[in-house]
N, C-alpha and C. Protein backbone atom coordinates (compact mmCIF):
# COMPACT_ATOMS: atom_id res chain seq x y z
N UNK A 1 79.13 84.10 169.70
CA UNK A 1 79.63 85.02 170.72
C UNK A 1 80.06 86.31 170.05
N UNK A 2 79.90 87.07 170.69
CA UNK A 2 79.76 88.65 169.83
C UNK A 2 81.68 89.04 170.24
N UNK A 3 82.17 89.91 169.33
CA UNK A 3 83.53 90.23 169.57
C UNK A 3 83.49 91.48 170.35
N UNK A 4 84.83 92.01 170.88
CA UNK A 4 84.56 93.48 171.60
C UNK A 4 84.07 94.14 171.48
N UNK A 5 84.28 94.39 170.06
CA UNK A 5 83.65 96.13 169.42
C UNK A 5 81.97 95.96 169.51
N UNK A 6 81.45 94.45 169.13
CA UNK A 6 79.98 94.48 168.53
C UNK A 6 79.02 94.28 170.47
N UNK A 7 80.00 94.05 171.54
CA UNK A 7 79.45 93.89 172.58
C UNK A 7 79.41 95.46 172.98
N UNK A 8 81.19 96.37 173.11
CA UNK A 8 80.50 97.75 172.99
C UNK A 8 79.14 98.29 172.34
N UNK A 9 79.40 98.13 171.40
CA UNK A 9 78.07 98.67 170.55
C UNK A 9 76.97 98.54 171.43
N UNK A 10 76.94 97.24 171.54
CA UNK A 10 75.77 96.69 172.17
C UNK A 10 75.27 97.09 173.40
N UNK A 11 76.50 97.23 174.50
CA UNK A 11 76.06 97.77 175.50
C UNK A 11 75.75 99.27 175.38
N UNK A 12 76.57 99.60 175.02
CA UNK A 12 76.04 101.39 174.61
C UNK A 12 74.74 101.72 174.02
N UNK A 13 74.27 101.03 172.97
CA UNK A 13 72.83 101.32 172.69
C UNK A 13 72.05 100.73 173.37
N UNK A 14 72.10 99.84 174.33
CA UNK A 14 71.09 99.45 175.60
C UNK A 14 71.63 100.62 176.76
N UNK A 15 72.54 101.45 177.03
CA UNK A 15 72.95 102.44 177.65
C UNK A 15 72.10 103.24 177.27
N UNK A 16 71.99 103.59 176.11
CA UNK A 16 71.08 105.02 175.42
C UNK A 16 70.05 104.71 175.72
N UNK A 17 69.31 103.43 175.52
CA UNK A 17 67.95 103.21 175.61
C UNK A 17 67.43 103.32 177.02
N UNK A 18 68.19 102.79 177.66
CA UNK A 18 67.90 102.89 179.45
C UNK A 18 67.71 104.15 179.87
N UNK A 19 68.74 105.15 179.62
CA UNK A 19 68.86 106.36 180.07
C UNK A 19 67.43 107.16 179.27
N UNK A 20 67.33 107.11 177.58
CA UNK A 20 65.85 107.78 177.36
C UNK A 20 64.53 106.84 178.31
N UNK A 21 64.50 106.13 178.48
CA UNK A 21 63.61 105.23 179.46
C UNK A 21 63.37 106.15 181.04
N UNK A 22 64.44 106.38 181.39
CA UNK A 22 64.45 107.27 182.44
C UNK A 22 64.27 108.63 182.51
N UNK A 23 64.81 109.18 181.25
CA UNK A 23 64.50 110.69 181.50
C UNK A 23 63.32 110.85 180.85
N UNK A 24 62.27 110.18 180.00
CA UNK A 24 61.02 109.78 179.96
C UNK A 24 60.17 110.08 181.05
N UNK A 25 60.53 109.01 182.22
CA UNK A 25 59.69 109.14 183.26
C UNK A 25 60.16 110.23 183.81
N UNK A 26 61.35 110.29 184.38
CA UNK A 26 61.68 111.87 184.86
C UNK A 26 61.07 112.91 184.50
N UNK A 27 60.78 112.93 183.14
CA UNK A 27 60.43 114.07 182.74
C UNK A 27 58.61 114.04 182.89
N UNK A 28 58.10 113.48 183.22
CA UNK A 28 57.06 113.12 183.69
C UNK A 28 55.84 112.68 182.54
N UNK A 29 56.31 111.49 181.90
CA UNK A 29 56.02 111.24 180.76
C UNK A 29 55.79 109.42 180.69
N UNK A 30 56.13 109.03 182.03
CA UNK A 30 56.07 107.47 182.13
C UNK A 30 54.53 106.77 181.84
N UNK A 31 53.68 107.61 182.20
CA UNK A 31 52.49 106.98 181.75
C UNK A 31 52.32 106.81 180.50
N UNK A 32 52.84 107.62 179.64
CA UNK A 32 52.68 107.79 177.77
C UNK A 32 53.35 106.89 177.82
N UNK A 33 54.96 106.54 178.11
CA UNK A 33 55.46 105.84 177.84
C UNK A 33 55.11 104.28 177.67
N UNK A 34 54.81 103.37 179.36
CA UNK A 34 53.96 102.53 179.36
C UNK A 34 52.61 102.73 178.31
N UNK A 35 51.93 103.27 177.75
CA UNK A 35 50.75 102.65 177.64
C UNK A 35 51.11 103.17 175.75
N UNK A 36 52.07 103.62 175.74
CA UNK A 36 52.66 103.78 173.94
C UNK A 36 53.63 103.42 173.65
N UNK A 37 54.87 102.56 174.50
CA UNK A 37 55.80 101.56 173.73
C UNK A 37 55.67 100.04 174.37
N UNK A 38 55.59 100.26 176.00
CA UNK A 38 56.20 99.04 176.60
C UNK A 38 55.00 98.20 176.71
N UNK A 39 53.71 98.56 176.98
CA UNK A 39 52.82 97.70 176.68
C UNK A 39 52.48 97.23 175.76
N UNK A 40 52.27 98.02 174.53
CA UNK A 40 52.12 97.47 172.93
C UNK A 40 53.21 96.52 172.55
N UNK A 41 54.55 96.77 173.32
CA UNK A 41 55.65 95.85 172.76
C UNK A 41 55.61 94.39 173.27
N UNK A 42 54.94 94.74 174.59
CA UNK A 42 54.55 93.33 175.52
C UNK A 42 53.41 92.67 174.91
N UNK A 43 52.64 93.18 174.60
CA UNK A 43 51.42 92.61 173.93
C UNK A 43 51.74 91.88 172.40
N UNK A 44 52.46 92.71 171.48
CA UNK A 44 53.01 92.33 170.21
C UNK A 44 53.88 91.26 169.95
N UNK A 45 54.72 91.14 171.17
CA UNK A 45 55.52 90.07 171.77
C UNK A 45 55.16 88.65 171.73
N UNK A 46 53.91 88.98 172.92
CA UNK A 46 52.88 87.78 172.96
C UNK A 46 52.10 87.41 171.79
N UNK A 47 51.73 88.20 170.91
CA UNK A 47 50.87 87.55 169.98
C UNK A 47 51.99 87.03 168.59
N UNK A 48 53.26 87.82 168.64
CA UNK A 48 54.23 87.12 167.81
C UNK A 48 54.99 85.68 167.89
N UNK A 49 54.74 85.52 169.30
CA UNK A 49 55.10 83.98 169.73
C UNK A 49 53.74 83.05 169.46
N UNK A 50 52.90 83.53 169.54
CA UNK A 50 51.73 82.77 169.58
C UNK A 50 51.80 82.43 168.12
N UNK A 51 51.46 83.68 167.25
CA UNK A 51 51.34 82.90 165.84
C UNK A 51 52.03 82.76 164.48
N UNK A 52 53.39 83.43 165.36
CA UNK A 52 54.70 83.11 164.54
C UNK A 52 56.09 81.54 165.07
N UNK A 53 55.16 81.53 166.49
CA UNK A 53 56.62 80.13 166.50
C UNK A 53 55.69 78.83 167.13
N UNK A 54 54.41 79.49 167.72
CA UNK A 54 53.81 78.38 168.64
C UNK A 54 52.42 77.83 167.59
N UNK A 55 51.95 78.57 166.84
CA UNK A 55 50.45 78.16 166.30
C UNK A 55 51.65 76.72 164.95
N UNK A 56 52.10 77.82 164.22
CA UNK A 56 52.72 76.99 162.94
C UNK A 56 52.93 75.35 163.63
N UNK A 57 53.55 75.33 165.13
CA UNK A 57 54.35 74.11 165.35
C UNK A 57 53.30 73.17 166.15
N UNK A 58 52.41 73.92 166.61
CA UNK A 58 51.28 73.00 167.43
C UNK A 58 51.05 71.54 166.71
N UNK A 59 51.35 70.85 166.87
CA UNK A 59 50.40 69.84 168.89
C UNK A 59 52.15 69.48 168.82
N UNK A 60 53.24 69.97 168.30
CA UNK A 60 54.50 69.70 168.72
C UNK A 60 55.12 68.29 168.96
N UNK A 61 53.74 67.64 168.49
CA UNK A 61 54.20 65.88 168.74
C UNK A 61 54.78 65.08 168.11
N UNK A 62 55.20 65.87 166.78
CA UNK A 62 55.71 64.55 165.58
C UNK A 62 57.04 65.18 164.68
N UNK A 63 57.93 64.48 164.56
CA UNK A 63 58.96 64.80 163.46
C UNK A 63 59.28 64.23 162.34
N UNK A 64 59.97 64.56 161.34
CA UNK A 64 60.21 64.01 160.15
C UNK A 64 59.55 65.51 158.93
N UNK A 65 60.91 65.21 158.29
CA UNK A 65 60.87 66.11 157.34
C UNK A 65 59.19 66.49 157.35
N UNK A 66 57.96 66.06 156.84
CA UNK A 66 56.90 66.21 156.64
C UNK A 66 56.01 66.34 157.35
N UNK A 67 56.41 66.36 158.78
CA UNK A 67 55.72 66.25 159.97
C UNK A 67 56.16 67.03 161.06
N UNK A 68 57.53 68.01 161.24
CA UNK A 68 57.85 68.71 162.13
C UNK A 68 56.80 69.85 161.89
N UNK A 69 55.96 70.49 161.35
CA UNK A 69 55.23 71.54 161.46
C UNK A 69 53.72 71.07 160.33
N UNK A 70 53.07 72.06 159.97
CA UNK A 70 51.91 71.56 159.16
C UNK A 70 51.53 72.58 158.14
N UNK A 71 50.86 72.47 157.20
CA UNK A 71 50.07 73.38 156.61
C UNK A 71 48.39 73.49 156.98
N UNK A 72 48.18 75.25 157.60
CA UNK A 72 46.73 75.04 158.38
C UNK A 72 46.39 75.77 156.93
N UNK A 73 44.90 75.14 156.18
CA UNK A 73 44.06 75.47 155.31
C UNK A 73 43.13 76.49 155.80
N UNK A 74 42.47 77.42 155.92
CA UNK A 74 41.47 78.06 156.24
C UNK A 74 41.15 79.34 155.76
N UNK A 75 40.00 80.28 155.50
CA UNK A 75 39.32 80.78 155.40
C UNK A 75 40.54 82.39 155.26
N UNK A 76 41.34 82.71 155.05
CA UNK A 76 41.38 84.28 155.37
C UNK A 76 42.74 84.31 156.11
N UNK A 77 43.63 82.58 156.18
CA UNK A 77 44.87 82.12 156.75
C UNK A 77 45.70 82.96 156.61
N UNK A 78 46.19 83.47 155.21
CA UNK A 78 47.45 84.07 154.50
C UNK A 78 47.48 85.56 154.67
N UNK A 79 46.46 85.76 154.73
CA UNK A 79 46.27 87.40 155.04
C UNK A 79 46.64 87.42 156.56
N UNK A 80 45.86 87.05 157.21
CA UNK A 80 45.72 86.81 159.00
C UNK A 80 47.58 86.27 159.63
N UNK A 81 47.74 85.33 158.93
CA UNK A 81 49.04 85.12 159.44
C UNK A 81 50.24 85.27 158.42
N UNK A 82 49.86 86.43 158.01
CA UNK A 82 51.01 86.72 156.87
C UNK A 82 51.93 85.43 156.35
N UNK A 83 50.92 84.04 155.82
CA UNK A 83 51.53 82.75 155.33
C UNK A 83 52.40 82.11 155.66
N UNK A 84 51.93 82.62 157.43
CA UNK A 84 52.45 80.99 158.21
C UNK A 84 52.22 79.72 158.83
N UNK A 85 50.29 79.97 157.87
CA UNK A 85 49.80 78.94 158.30
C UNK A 85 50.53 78.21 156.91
N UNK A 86 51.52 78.13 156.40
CA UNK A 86 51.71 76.90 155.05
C UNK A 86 53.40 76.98 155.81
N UNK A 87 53.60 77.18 156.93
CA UNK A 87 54.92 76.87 157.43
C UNK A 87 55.94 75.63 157.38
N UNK A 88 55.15 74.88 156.79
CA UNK A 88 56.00 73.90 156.66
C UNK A 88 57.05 73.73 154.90
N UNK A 89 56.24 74.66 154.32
CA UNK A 89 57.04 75.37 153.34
C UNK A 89 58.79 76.07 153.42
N UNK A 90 58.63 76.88 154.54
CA UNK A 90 59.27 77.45 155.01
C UNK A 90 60.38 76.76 155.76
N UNK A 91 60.50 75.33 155.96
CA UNK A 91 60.87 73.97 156.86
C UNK A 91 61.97 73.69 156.22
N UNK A 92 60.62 73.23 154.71
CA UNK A 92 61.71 72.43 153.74
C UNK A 92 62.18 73.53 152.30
N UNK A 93 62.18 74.40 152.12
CA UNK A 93 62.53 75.29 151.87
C UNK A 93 62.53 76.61 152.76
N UNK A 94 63.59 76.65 153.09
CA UNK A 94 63.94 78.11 154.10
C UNK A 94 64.23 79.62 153.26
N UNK A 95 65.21 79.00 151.89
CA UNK A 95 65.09 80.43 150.99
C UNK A 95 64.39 80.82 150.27
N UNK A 96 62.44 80.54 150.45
CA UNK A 96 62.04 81.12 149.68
C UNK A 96 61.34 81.87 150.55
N UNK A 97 61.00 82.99 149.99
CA UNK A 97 60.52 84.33 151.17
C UNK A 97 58.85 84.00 151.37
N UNK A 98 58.39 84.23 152.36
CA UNK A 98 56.98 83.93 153.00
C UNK A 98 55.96 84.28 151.52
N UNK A 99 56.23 85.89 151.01
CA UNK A 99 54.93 86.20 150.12
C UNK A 99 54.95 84.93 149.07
N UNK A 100 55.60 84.18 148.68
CA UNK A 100 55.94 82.96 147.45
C UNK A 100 55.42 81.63 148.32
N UNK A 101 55.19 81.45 149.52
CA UNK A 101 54.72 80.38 150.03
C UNK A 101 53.47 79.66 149.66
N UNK A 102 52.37 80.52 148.95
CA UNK A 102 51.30 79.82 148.43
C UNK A 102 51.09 78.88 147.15
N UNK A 103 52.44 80.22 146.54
CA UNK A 103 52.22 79.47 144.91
C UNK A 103 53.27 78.09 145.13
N UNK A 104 54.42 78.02 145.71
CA UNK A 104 54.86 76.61 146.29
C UNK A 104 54.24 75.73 146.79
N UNK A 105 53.40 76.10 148.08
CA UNK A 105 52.77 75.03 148.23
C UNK A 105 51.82 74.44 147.02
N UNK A 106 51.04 75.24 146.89
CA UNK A 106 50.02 75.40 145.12
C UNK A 106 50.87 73.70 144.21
N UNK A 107 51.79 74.38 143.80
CA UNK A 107 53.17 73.63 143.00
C UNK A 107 53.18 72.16 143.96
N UNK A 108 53.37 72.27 145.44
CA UNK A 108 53.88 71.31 145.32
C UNK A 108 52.64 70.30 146.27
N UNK A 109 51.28 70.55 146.52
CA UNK A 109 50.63 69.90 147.02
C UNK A 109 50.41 68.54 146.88
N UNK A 110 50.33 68.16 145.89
CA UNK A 110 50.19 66.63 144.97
C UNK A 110 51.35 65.87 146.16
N UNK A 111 52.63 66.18 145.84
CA UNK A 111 53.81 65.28 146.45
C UNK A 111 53.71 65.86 147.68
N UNK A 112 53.29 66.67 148.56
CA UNK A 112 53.19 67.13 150.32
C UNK A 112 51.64 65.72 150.49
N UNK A 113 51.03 65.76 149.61
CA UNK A 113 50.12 64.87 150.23
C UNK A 113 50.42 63.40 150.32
N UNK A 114 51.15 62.91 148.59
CA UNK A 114 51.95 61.76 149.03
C UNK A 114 52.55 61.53 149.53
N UNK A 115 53.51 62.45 150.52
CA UNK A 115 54.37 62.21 151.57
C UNK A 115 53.77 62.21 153.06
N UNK A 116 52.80 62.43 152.85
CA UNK A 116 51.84 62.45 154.31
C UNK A 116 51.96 63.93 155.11
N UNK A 117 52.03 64.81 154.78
CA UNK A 117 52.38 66.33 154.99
C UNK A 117 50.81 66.28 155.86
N UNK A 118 51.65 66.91 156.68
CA UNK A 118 50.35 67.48 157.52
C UNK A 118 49.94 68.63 157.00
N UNK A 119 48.53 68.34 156.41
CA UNK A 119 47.87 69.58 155.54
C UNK A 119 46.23 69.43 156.27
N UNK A 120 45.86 70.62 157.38
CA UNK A 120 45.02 70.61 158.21
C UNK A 120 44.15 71.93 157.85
N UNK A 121 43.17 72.45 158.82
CA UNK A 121 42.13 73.64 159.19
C UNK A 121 42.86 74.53 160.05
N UNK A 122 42.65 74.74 160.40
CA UNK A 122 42.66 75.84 161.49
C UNK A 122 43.04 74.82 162.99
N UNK A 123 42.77 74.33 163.52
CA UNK A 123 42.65 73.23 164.43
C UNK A 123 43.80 71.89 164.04
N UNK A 124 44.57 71.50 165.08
CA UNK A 124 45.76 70.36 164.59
C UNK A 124 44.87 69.18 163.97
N UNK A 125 44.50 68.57 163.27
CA UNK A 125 44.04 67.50 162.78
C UNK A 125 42.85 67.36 162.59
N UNK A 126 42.44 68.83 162.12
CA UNK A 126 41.20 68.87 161.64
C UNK A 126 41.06 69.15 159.86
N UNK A 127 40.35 68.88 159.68
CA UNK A 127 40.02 69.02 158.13
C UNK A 127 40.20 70.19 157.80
N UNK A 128 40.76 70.58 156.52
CA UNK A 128 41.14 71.90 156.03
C UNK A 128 39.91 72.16 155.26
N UNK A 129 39.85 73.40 155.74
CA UNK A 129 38.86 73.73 154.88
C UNK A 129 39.48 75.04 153.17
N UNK A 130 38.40 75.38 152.80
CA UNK A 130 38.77 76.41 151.13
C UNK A 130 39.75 77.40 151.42
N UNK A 131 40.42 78.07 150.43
CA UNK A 131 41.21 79.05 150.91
C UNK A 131 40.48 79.84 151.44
């Protein structure tokens, strides 16, 4: 729960933002606006849920340390999802920063496989394919 001062804050810079939002369109500028912040932000939105909280956790069916999320293997992964297809890195170690996620997993593949780590493709329970 936020304290006085940090809820002022808060409301005041959603105050500022509302009011440039309006004198935007007022000023007859709402079309730029829509189609150069609020749509790109809606769109960026959607594809940040998709393959920052929903792809990593897909088919969402199983828990246990080694099994709440997976590592997807594929083709061009780490670049494409800035290395969150090896999210389950990120699970069981939370303080190590995303760019270090390969050479960990790398390190620790041997024991993710003896533990039954979900290590997949692109697809939930499909074969991984090369980096």
């Amino acid at each position: 729960r936020l304290g006085a001062r940090e809820t002022w804050i808060t409301m005041t810079e959603y105050a500022l933002l509302v009011a440039l939002l309006i004198g935007f369109g007022i000023a007859g500028y709402g079309y730029e606006l829509l189609m150069l912040w609020i749509v790109p932000w809606f769109v960026g939105m959607y594809f940040m849920q998709i393959f920052f909280a929903w792809f990593p956790h897909h088919d969402h069916g199983e828990t246990g340390r080694y099994r709440d999320t997976r590592i997807a293997l594929f083709p061009g992964g780490d670049m494409l999802f800035i290395f969150q297809n090896l999210h389950l890195i990120h699970h069981m170690l939370p303080a190590v920063p995303f760019y270090r996620y390969r050479a960990v997993f790398d390190a620790l593949r041997p024991t993710l496989e003896a533990k039954g780590a979900r290590i997949e493709g692109f697809w939930p329970y499909s074969k991984p394919s090369a980096r």
